[in-house]
N, C-alpha and C. Protein backbone atom coordinates (compact mmCIF):
# COMPACT_ATOMS: atom_id res chain seq x y z
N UNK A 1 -115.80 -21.08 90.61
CA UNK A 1 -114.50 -20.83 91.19
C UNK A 1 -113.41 -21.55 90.41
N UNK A 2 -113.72 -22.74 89.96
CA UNK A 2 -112.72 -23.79 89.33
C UNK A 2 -112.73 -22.85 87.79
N UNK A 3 -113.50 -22.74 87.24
CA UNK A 3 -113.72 -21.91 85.90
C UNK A 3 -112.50 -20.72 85.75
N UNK A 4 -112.58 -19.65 87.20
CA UNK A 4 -112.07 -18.70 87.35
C UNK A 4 -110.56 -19.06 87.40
N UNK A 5 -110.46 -19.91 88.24
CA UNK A 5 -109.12 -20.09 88.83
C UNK A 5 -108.38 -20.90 87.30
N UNK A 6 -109.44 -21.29 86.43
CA UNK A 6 -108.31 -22.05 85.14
C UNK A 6 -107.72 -20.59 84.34
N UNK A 7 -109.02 -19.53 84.10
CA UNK A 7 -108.82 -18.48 83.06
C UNK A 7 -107.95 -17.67 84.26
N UNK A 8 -107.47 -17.63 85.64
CA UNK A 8 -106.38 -16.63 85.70
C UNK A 8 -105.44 -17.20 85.36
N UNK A 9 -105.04 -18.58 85.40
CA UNK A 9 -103.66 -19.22 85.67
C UNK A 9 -103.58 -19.11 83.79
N UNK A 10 -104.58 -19.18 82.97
CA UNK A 10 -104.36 -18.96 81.20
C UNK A 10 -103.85 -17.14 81.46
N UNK A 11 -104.35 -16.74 82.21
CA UNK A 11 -104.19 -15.42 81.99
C UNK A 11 -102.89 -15.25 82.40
N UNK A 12 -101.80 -15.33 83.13
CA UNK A 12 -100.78 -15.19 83.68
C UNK A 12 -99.61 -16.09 83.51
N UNK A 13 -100.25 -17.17 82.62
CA UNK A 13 -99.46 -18.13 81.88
C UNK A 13 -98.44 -16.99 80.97
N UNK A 14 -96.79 -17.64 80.88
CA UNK A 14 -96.33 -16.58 79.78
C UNK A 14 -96.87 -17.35 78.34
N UNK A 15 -96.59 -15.62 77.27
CA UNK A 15 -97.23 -15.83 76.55
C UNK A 15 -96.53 -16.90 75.42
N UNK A 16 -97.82 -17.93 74.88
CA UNK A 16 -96.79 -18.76 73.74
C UNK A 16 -97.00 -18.22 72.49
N UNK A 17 -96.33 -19.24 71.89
CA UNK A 17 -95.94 -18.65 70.47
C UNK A 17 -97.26 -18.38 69.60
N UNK A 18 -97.27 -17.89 68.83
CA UNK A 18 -98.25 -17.14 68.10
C UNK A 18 -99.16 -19.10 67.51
N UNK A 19 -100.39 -19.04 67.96
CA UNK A 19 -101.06 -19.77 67.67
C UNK A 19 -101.16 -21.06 68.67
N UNK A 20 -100.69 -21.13 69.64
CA UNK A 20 -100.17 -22.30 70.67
C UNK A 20 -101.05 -21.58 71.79
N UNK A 21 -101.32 -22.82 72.50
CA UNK A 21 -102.64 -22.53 73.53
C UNK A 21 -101.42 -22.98 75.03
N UNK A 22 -102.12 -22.03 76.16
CA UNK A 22 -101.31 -22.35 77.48
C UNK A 22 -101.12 -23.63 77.81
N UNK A 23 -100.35 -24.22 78.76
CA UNK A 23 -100.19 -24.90 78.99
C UNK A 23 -101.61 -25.46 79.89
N UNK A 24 -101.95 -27.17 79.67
CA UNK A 24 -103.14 -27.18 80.70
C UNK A 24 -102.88 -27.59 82.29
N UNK A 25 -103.57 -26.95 82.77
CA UNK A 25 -103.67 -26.85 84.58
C UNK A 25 -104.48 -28.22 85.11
N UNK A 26 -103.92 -29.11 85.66
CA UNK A 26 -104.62 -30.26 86.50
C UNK A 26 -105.54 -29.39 87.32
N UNK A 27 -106.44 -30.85 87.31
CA UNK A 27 -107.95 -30.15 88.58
C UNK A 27 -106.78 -30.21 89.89
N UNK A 28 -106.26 -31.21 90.18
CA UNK A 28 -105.50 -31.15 91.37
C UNK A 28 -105.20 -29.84 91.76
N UNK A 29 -104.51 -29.27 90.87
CA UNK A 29 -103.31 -27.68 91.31
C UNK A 29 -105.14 -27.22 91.12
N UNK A 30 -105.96 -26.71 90.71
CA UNK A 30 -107.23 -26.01 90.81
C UNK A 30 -107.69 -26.63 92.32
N UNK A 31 -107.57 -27.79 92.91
CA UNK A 31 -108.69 -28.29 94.13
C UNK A 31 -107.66 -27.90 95.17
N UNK A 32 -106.52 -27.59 94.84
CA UNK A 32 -106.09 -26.87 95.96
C UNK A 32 -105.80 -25.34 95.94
N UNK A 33 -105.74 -24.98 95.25
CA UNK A 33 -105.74 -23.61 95.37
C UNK A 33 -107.63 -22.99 95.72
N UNK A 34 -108.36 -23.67 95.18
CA UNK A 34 -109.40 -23.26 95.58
C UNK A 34 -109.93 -24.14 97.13
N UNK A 35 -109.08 -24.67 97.49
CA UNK A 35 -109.81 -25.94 98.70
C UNK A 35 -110.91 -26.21 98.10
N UNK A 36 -111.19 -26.70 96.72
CA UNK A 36 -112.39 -28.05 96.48
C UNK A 36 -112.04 -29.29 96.40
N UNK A 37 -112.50 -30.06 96.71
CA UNK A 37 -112.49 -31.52 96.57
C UNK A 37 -112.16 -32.14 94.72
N UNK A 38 -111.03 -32.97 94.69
CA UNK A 38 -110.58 -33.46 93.39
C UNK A 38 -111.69 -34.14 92.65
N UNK A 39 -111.96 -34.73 93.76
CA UNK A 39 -113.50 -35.88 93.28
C UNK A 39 -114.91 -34.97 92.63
N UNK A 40 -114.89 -34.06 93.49
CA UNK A 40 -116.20 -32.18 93.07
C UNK A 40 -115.88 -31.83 91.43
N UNK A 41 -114.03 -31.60 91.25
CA UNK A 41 -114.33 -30.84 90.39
C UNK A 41 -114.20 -32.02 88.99
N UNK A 42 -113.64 -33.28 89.37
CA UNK A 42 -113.71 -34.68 88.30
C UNK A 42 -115.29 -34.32 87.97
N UNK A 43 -115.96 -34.64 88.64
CA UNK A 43 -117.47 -34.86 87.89
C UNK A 43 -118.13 -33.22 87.27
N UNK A 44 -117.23 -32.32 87.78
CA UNK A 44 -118.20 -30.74 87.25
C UNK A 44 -117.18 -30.90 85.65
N UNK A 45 -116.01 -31.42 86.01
CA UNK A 45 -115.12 -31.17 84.76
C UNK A 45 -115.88 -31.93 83.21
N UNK A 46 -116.02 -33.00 83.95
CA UNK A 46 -116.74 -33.75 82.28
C UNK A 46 -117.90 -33.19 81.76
N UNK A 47 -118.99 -32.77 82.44
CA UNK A 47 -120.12 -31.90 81.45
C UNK A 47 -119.21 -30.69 80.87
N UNK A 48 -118.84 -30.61 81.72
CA UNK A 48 -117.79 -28.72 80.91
C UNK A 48 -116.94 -29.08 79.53
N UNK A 49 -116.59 -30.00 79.71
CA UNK A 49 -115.61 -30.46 78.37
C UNK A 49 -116.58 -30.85 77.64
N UNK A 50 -117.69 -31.70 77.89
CA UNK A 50 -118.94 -32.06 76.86
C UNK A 50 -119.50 -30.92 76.33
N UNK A 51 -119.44 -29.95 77.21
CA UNK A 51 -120.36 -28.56 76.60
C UNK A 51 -119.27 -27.63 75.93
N UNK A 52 -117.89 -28.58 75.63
CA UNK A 52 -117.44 -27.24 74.54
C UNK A 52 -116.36 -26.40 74.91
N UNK A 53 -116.52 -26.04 76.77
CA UNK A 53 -116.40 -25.02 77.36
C UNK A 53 -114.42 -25.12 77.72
N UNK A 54 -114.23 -26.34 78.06
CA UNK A 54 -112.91 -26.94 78.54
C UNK A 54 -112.41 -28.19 77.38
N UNK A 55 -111.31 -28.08 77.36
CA UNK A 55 -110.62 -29.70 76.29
C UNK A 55 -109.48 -30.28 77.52
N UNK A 56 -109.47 -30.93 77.33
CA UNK A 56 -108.84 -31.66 78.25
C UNK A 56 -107.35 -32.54 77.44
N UNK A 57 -105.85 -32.92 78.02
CA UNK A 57 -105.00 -33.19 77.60
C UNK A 57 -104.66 -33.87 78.69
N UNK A 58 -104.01 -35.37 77.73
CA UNK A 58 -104.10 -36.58 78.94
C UNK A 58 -102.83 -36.90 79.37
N UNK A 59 -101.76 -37.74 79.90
CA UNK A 59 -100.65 -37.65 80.45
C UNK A 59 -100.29 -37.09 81.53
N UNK A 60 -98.81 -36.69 81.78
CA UNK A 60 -97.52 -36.21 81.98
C UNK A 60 -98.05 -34.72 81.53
N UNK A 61 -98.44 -33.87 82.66
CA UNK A 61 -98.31 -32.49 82.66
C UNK A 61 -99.78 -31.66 81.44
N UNK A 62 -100.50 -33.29 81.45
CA UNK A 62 -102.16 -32.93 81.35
C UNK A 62 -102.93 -31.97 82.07
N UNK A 63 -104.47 -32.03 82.05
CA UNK A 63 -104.99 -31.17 82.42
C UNK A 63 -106.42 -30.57 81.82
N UNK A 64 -106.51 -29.28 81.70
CA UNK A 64 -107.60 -28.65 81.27
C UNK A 64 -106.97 -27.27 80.73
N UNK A 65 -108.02 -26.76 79.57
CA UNK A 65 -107.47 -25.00 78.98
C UNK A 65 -109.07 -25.04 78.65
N UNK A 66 -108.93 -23.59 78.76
CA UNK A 66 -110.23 -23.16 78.37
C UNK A 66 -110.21 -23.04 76.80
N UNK A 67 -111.76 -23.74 75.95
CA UNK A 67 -111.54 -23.65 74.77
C UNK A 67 -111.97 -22.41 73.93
N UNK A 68 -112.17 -21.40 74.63
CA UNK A 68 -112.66 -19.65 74.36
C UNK A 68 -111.83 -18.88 75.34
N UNK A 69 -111.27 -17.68 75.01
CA UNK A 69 -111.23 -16.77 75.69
C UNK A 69 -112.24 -16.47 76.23
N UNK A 70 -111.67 -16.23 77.97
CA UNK A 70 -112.27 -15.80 78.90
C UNK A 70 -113.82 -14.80 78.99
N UNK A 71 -113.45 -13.94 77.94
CA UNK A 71 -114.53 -12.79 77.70
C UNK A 71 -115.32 -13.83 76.74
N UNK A 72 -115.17 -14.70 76.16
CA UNK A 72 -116.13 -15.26 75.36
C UNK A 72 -117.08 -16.59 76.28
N UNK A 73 -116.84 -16.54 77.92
CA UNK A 73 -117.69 -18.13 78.62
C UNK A 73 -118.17 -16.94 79.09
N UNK A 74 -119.69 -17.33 78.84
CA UNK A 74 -121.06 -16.34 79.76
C UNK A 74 -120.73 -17.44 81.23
N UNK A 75 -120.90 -16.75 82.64
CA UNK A 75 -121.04 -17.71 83.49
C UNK A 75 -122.33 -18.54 83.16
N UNK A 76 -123.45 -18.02 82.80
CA UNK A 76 -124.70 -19.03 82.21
C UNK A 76 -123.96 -20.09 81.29
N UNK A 77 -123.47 -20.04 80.77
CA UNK A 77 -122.74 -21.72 80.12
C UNK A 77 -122.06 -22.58 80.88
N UNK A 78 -121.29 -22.01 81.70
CA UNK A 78 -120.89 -22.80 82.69
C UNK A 78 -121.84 -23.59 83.48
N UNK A 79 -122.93 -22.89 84.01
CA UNK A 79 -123.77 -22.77 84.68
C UNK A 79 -124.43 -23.96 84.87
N UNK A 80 -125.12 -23.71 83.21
CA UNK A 80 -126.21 -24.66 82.52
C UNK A 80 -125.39 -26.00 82.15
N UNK A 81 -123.55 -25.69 81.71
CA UNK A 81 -123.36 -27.11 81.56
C UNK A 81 -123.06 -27.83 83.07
N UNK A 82 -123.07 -27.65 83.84
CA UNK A 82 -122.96 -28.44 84.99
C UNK A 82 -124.36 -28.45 86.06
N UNK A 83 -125.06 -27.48 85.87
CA UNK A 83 -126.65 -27.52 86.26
C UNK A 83 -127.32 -28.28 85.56
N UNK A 84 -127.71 -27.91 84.33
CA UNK A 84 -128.18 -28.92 83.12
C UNK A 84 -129.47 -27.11 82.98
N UNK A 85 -129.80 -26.67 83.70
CA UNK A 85 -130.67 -25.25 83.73
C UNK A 85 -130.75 -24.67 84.65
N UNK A 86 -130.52 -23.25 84.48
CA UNK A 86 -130.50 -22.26 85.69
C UNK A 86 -132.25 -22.15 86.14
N UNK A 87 -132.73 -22.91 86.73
CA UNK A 87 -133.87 -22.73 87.17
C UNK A 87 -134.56 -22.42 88.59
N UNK A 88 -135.13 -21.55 89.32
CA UNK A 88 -135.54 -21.63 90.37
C UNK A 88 -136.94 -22.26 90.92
N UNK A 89 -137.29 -22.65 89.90
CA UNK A 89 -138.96 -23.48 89.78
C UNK A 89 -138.45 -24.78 89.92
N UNK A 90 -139.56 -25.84 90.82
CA UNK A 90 -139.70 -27.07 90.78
C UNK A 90 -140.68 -27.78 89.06
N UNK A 91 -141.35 -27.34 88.82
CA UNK A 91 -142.49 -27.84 87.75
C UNK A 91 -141.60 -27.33 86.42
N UNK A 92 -142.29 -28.37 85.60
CA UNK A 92 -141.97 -27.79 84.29
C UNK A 92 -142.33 -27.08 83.60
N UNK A 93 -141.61 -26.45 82.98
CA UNK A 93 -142.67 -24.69 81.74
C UNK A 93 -143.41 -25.72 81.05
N UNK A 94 -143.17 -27.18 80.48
CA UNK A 94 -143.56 -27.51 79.20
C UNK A 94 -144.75 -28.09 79.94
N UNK A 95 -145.12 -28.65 80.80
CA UNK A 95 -146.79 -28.90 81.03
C UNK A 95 -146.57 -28.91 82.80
N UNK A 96 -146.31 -27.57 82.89
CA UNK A 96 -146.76 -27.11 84.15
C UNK A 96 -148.08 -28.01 84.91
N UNK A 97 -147.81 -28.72 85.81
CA UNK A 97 -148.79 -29.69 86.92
C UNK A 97 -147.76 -29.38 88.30
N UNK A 98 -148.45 -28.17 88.64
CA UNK A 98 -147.11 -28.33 90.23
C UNK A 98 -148.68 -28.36 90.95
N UNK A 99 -149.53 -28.21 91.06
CA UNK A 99 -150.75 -28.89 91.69
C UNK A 99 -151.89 -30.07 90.61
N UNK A 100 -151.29 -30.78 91.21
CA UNK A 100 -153.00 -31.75 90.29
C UNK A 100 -152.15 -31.10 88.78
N UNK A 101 -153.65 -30.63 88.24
CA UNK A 101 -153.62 -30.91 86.62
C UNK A 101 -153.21 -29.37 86.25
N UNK A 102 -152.67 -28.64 86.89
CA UNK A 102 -152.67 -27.32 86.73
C UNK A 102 -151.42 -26.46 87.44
N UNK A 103 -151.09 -25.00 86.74
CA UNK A 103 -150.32 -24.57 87.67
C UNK A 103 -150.19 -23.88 89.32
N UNK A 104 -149.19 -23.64 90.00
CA UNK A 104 -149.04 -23.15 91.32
C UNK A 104 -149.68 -22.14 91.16
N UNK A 105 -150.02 -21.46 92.47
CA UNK A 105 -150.17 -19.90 92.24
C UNK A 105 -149.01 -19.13 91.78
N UNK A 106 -147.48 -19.59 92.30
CA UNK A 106 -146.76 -18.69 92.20
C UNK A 106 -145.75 -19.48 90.80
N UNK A 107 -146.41 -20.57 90.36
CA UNK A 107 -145.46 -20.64 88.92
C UNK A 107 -144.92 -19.93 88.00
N UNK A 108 -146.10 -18.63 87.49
CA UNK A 108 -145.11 -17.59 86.90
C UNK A 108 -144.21 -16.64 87.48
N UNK A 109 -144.40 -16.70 88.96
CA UNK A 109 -143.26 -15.82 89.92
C UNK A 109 -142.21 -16.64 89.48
N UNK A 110 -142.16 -17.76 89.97
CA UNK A 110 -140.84 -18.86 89.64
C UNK A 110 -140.16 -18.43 88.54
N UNK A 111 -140.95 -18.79 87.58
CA UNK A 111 -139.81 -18.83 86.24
C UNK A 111 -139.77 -17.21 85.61
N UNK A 112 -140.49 -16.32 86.26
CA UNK A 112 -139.25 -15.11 85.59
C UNK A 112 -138.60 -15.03 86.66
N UNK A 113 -138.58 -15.22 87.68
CA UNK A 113 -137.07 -15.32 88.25
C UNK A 113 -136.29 -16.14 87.87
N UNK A 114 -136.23 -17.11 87.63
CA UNK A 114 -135.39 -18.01 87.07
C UNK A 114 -134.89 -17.42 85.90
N UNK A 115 -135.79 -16.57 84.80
CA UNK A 115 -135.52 -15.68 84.03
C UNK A 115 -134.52 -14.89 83.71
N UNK A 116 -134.88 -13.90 85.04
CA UNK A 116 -133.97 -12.77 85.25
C UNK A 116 -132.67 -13.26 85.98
N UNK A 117 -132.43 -14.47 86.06
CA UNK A 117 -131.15 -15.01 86.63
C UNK A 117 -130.36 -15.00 85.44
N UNK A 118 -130.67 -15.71 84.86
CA UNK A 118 -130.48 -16.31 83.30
C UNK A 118 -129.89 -15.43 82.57
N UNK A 119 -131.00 -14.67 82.35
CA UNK A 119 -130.16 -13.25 81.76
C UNK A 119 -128.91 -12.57 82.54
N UNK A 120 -129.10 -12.53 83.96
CA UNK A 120 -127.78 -11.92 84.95
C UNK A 120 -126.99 -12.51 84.10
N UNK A 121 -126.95 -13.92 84.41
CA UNK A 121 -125.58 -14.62 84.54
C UNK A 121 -125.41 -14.42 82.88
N UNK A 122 -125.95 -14.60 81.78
CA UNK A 122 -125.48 -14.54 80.33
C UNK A 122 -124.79 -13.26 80.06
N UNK A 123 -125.04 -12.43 80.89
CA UNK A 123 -124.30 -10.58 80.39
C UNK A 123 -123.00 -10.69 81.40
N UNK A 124 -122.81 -12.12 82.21
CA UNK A 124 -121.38 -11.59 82.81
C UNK A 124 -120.61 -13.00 82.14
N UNK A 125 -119.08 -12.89 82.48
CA UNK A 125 -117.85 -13.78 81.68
C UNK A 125 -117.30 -13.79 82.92
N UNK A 126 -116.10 -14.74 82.65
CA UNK A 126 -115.16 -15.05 83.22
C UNK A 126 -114.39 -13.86 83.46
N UNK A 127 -114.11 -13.15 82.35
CA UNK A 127 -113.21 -12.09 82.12
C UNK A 127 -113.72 -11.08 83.30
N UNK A 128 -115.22 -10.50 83.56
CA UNK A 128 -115.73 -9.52 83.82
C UNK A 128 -115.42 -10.25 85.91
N UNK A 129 -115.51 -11.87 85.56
CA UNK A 129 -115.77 -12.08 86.76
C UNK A 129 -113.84 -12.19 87.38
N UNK A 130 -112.74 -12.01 86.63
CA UNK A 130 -111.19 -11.88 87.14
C UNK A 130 -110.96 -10.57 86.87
N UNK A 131 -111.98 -9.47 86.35
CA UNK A 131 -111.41 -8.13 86.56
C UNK A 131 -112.41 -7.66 87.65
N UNK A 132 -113.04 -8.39 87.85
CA UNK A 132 -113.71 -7.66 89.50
C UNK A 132 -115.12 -6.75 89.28
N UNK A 133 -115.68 -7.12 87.66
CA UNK A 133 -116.35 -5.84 87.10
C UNK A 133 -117.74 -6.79 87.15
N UNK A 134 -118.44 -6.93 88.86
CA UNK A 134 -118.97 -7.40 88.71
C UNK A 134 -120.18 -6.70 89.38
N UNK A 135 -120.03 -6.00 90.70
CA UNK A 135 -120.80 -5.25 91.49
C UNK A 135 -121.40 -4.44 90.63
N UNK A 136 -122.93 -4.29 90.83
CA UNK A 136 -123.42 -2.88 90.61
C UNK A 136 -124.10 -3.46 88.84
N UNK A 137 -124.15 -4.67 88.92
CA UNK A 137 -124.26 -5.22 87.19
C UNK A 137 -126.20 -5.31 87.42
N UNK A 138 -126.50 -5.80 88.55
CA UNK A 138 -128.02 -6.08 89.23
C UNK A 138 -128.72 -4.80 88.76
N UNK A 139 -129.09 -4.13 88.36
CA UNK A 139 -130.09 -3.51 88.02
C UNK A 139 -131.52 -3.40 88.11
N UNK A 140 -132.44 -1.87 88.64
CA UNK A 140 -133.89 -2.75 88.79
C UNK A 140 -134.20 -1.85 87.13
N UNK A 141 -135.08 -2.82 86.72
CA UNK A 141 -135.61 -2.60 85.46
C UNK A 141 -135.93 -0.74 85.71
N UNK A 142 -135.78 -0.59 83.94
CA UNK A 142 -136.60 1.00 84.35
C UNK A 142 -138.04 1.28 84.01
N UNK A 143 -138.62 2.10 85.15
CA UNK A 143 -140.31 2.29 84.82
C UNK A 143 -140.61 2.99 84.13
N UNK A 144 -141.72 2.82 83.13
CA UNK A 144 -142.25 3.68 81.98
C UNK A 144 -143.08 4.60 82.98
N UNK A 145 -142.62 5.70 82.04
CA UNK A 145 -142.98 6.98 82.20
C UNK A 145 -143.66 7.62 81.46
N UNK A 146 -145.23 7.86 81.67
CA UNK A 146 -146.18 8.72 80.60
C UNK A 146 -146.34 10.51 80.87
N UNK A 147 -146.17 10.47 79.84
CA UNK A 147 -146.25 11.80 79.65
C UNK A 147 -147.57 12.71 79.17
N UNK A 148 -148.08 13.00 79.79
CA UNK A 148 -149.35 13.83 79.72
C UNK A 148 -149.31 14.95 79.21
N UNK A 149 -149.73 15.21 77.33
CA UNK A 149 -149.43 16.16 77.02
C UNK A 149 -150.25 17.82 77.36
């Protein structure tokens, strides 16, 4: 939400001069327009700027800008920089022990879902997520079809 709400206010910012980046937006003006907590989005803000995603400008009318156009942040970057991994599994892929010395029954259910999240979220943006072009993106895989000649 905080992500969204920086790339509309870049988006509707007037435009600057050829090579000059918008002006940056305090988390404040973001924790209220979204009703989140200042303190929520302080700690989501610093992995985001570590991962690249946000730069930050200090002072008198400081703030945050996004350091890509909008169409260029997969929500999976966001995601992963303030998750650390989009995962729906407790155990690890790298030496799976979610019982004793071995895996769950349902460990490989886990992580291709966690999978197919992963992938969701990497095929959508910011951009796709402030033009509304988001419904209808879920897809069920398509089934092979043999043909019996």
């Amino acid at each position: 939400m905080a992500m969204a709400e920086l790339a509309a206010r870049e988006a509707r910012a007037e435009p600057a001069a050829p090579g000059k980046r918008p002006a940056p937006v305090s988390l404040a003006e973001i924790a209220a327009s979204q009703m989140l907590s200042l303190a929520y989005l302080e700690q989501l803000f610093g992995p985001m700027r570590r991962a690249g995603l946000v730069a930050s400008a200090r002072g008198p009318g400081g703030g945050y800008r996004l350091c890509y156009p909008a169409r260029d942040i997969s929500i999976a970057m966001i995601v992963e920089a303030v998750e650390d991994n989009i995962r729906t599994i407790r155990c690890d892929d790298e030496a799976p022990n979610c019982v004793g010395a071995g895996k769950c029954a349902t460990h490989d259910l886990w992580a291709e879902l966690s999978e197919h999240v992963r992938l969701f979220l990497d095929r959508l943006t910011l951009a796709d997520v402030l033009a509304g072009d988001i419904a209808g993106r879920a897809t069920a895989p398509r089934l092979a079809v043999s043909i019996d000649a």
